[in-house]
Protein backbone atom coordinates (compact mmCIF):
# COMPACT_ATOMS: atom_id res chain seq x y z
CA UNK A 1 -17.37 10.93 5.36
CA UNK A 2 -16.11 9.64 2.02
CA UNK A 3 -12.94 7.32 1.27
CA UNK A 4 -10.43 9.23 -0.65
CA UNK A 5 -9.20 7.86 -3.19
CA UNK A 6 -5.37 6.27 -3.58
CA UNK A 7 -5.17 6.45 0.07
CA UNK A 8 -6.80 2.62 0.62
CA UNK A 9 -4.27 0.21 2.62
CA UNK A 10 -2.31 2.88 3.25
CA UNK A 11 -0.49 3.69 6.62
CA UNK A 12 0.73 7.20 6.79
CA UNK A 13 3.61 7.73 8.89
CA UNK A 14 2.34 9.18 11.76
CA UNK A 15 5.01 11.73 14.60
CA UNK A 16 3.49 11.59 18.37
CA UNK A 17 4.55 14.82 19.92
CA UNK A 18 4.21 15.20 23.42
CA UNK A 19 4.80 18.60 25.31
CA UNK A 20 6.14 17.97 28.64
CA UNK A 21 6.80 20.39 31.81
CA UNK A 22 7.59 18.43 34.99
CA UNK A 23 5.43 15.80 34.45
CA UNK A 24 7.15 13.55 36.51
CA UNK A 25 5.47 9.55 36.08
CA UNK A 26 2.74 11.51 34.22
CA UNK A 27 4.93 11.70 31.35
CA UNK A 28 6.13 7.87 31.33
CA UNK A 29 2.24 6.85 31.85
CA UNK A 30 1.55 8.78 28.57
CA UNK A 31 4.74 7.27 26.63
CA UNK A 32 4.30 3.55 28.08
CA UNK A 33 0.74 3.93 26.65
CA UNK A 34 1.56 4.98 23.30
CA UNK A 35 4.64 2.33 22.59
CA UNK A 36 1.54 -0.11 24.49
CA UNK A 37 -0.03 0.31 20.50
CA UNK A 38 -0.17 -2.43 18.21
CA UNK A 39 0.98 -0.59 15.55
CA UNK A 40 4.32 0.40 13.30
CA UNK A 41 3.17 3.37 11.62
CA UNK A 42 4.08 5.85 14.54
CA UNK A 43 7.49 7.61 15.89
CA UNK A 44 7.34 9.04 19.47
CA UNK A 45 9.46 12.55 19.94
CA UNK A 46 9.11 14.49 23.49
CA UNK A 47 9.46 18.06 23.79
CA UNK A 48 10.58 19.50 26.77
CA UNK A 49 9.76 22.82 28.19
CA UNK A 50 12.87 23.06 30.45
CA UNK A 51 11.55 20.63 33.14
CA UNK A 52 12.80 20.44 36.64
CA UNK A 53 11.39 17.47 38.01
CA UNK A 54 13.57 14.79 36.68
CA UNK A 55 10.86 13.47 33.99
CA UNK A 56 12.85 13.23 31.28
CA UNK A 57 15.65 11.20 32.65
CA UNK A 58 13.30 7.99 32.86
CA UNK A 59 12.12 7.87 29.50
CA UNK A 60 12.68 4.74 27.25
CA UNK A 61 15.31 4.80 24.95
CA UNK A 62 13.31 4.83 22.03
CA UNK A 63 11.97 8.29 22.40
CA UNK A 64 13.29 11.28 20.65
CA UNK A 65 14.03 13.68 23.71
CA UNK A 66 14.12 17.79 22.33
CA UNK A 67 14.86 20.08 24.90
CA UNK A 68 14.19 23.66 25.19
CA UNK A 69 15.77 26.48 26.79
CA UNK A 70 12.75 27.61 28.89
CA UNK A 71 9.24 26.71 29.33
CA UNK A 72 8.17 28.51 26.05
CA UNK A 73 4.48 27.28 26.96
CA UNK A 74 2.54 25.29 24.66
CA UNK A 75 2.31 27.34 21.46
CA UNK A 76 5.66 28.23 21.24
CA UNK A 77 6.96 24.95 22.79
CA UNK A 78 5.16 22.50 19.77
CA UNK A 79 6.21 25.36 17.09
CA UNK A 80 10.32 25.01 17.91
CA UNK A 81 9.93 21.78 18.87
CA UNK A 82 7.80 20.38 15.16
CA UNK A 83 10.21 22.75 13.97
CA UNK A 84 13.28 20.50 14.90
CA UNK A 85 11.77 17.20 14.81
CA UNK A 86 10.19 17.01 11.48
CA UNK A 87 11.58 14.98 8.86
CA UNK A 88 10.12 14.40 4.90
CA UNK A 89 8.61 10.90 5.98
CA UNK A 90 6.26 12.60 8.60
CA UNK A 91 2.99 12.74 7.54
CA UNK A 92 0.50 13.58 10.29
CA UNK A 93 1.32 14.85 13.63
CA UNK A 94 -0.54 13.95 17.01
CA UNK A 95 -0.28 16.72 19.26
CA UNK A 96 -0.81 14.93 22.89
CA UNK A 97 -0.67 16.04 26.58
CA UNK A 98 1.72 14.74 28.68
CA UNK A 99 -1.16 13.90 31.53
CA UNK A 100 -3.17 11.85 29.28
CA UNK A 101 -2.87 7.83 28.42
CA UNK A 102 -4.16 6.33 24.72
CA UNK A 103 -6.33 3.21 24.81
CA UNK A 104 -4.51 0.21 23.19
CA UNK A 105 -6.59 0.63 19.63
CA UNK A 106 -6.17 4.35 19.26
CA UNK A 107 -3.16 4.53 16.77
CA UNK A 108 -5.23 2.17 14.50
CA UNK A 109 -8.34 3.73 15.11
CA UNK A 110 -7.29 7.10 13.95
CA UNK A 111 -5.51 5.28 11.00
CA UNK A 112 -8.54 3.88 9.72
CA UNK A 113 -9.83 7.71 9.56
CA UNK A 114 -6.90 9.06 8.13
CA UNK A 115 -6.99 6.37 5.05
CA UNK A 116 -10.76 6.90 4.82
CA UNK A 117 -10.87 10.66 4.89
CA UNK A 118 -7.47 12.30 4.13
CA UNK A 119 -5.47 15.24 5.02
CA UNK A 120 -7.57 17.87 4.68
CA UNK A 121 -9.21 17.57 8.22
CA UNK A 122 -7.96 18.04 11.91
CA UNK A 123 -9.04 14.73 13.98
CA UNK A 124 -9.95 15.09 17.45
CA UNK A 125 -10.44 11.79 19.37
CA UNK A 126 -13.08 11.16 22.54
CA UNK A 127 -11.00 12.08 25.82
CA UNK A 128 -12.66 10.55 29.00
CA UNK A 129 -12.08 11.54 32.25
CA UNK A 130 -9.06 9.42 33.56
CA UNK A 131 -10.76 9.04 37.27
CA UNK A 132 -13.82 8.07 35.87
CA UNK A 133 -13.97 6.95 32.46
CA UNK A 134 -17.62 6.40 32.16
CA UNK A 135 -17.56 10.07 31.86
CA UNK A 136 -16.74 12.44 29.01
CA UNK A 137 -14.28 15.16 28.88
CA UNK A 138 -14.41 16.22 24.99
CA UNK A 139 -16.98 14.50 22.20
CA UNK A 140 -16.55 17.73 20.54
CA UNK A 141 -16.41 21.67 20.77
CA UNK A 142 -18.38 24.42 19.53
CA UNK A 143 -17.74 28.03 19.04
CA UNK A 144 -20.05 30.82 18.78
CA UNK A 145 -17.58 34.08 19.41
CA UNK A 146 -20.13 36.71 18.61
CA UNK A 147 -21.80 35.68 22.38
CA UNK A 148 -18.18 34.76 23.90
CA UNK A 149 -19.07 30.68 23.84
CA UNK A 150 -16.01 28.37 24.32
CA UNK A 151 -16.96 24.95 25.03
CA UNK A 152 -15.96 21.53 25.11
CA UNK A 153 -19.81 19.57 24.49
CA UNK A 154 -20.76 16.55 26.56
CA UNK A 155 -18.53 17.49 29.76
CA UNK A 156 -19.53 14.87 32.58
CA UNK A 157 -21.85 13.40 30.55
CA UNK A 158 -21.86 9.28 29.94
CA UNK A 159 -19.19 8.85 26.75
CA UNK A 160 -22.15 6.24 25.08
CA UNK A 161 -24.17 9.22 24.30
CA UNK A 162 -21.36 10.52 22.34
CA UNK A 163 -20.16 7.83 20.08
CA UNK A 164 -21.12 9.07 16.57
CA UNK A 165 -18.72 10.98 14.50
CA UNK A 166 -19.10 14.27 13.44
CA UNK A 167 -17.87 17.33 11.76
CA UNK A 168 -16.85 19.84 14.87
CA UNK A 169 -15.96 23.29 15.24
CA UNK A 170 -12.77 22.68 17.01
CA UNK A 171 -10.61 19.71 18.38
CA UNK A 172 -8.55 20.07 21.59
CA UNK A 173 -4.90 20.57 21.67
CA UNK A 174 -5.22 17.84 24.53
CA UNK A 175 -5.05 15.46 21.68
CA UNK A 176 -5.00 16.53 18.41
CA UNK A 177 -4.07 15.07 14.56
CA UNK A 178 -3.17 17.31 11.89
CA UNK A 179 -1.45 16.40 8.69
CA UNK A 180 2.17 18.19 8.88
CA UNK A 181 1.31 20.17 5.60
CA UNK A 182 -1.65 21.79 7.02
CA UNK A 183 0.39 22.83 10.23
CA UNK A 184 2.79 24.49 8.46
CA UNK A 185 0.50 26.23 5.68
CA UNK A 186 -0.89 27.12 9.03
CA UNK A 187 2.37 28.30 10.58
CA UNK A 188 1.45 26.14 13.47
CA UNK A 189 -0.01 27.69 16.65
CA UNK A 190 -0.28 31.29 16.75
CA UNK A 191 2.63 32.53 19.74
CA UNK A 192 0.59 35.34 21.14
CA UNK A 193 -1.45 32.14 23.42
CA UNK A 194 0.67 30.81 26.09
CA UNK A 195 -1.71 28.16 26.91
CA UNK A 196 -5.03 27.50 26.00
CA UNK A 197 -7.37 28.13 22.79
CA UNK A 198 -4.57 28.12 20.92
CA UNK A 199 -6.54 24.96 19.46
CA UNK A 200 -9.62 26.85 18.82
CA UNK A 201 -7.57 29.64 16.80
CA UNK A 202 -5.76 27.21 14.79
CA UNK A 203 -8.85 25.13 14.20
CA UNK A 204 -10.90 28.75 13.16
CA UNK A 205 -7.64 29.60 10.92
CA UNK A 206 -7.30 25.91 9.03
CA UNK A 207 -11.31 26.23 8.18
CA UNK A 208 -10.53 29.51 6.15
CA UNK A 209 -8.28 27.33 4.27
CA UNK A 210 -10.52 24.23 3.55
CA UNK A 211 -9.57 22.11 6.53
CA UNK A 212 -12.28 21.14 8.83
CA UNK A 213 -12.66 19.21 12.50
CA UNK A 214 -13.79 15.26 13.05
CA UNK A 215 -14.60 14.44 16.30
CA UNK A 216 -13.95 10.48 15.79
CA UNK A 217 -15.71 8.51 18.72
CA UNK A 218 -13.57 4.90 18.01
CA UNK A 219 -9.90 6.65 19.15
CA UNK A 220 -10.15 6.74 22.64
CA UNK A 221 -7.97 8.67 25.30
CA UNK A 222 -7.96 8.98 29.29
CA UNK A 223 -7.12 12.48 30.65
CA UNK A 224 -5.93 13.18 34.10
CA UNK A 225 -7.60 16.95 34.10
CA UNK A 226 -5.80 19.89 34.42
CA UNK A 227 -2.63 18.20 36.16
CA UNK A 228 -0.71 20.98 35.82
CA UNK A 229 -3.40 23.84 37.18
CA UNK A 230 -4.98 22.37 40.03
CA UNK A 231 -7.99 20.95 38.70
CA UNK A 232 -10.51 21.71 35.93
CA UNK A 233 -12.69 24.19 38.05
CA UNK A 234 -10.04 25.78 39.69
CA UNK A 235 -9.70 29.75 40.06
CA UNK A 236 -6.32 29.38 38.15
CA UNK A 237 -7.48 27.61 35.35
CA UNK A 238 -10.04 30.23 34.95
CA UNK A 239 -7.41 32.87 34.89
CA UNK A 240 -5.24 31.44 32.31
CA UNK A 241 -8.13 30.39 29.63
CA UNK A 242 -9.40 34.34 30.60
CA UNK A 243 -6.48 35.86 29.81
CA UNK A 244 -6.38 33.99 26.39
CA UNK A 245 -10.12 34.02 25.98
CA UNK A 246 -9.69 37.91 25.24
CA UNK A 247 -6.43 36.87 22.79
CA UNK A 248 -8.94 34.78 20.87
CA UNK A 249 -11.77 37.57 20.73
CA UNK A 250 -9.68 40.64 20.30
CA UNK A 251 -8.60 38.68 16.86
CA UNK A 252 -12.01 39.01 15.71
CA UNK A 253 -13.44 42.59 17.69
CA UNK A 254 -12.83 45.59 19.05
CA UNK A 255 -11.25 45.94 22.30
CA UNK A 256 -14.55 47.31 23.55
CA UNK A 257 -16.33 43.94 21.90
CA UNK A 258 -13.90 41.94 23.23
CA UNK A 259 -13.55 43.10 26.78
CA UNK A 260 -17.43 42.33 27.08
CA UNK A 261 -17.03 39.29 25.58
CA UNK A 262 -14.85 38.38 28.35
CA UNK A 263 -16.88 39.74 30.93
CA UNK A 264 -19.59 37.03 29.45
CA UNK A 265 -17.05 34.45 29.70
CA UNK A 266 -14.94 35.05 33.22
CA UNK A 267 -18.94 35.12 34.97
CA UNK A 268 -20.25 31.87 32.98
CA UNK A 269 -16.64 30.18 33.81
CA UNK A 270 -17.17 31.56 37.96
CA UNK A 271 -20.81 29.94 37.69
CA UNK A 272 -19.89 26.84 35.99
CA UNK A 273 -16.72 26.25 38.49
CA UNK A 274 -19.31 27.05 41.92
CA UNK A 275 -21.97 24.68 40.75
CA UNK A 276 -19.81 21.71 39.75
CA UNK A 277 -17.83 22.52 42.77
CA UNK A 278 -20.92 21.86 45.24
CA UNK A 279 -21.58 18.70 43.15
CA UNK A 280 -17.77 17.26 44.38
CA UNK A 281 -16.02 17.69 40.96
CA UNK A 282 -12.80 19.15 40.17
């Protein structure tokens, strides 16, 4: 990594966007976290996806509440919602899930990266499990599409083998930092995923423009996994990242390619899911 230069003792203005469907406390556990930063450099804006639950009547009155018709599911729900929050004096954008919380340093830990290192790379942070956070959830991802590979590295493994920073193929859309120019050279997340790797395809699309992935160890965050689809080895879960598995791979083979590809992946996914399954996790 190399600092860039002109961007020394500068804080860039940094928008936290949070998706939220009936998150319920969830959502105010994430929010409480972030205002919990000792730091001015950052605006909080939640984006609602039509919620039932209540959620969005408790949150503090500094948040910026947008609400949306329906539950346009994550791509779609960050694209209208960036689209309507925005302003000229946003810089970067933190994409965050609502079922996560930030340690207390991580808005000045991924400043520190963002003066050092600039715009022109997507920052991904280390996300520990919130029920155990001895244990990682992301320390990075790798990709490898020609054999259908997918993968979040270091799952369940202890975060201190994890804590050097690194170049990565993709960061999560559980929490991830973009500078707003890239996004919307990018034009955002690609509509055709409802949820899931809609990170992985924006991450594959921003390298083919000279942006590349930081996994940055020292910005910390605590994910409750999968809150919305009944745990992280759960049949439904496999369904969903299935379904947009084959999105991902059809954009890059032939239908024939691609269903095999998923084949690969809906058999490795069953196998993972049994075996960590007899080992207690979720």
């Amino acid at each position: 990594m190399f600092m860039i230069e002109g961007y020394e003792n500068i804080k860039p203005n940094l928008r936290v966007c949070i998706l939220n469907w009936n998150g319920g406390d969830t959502l105010n556990q994430c929010v409480n976290s972030i205002l919990s930063n000792n730091a001015n450099n950052f605006r909080v804006t939640v984006i609602d996806n039509c919620s039932t639950d209540g959620s969005i009547e408790k949150l503090d009155s500094q948040i910026e509440l947008i609400q949306l018709e329906k539950n346009y599911g994550f791509s779609a729900g960050y694209n209208l919602g960036l689209n309507r929050c925005l302003s000229d004096n946003d810089e970067y954008i933190i994409i965050l899930n609502y079922d996560t919380t930030l340690d207390s340093n991580f808005i000045s830990s991924i400043t520190d990266q963002i003066t050092k290192n600039g715009p022109d790379y997507i920052y991904g942070a280390k996300i520990l499990y919130d029920d155990n956070r001895d244990l990682i959830w992301y320390g990075g991802g790798v990709t490898n599409l020609s054999k259908g590979i997918i993968s979040h590295i270091g799952i369940r493994e202890n975060h201190e083998n994890y804590s050097s920073q690194s170049e990565t193929d993709y960061v999560t859309g559980c929490c991830m930092i973009i500078h707003k120019d890239n996004y919307l050279k990018l034009g955002g997340f690609d509509q055709s995923f409802f949820m899931y790797n809609e990170d992985v395809d924006l991450c594959l699309r921003a390298k083919k423009i000279g942006v590349y992935c930081i996994y940055v160890p020292s910005a910390i965050v605590y994910h409750k996994v999968s809150f919305s689809t009944g745990g992280n080895y759960s049949i439904k879960k496999i369904l969903l990242k299935s379904k947009s598995s084959y999105t991902l791979f059809r954009k890059y083979f032939t239908a024939p390619k691609a269903f095999f590809l998923l084949f690969k992946y809906f058999i490795r996914s069953l196998f993972n899911m049994n075996s960590k399954k007899k080992h207690g996790y979720r």
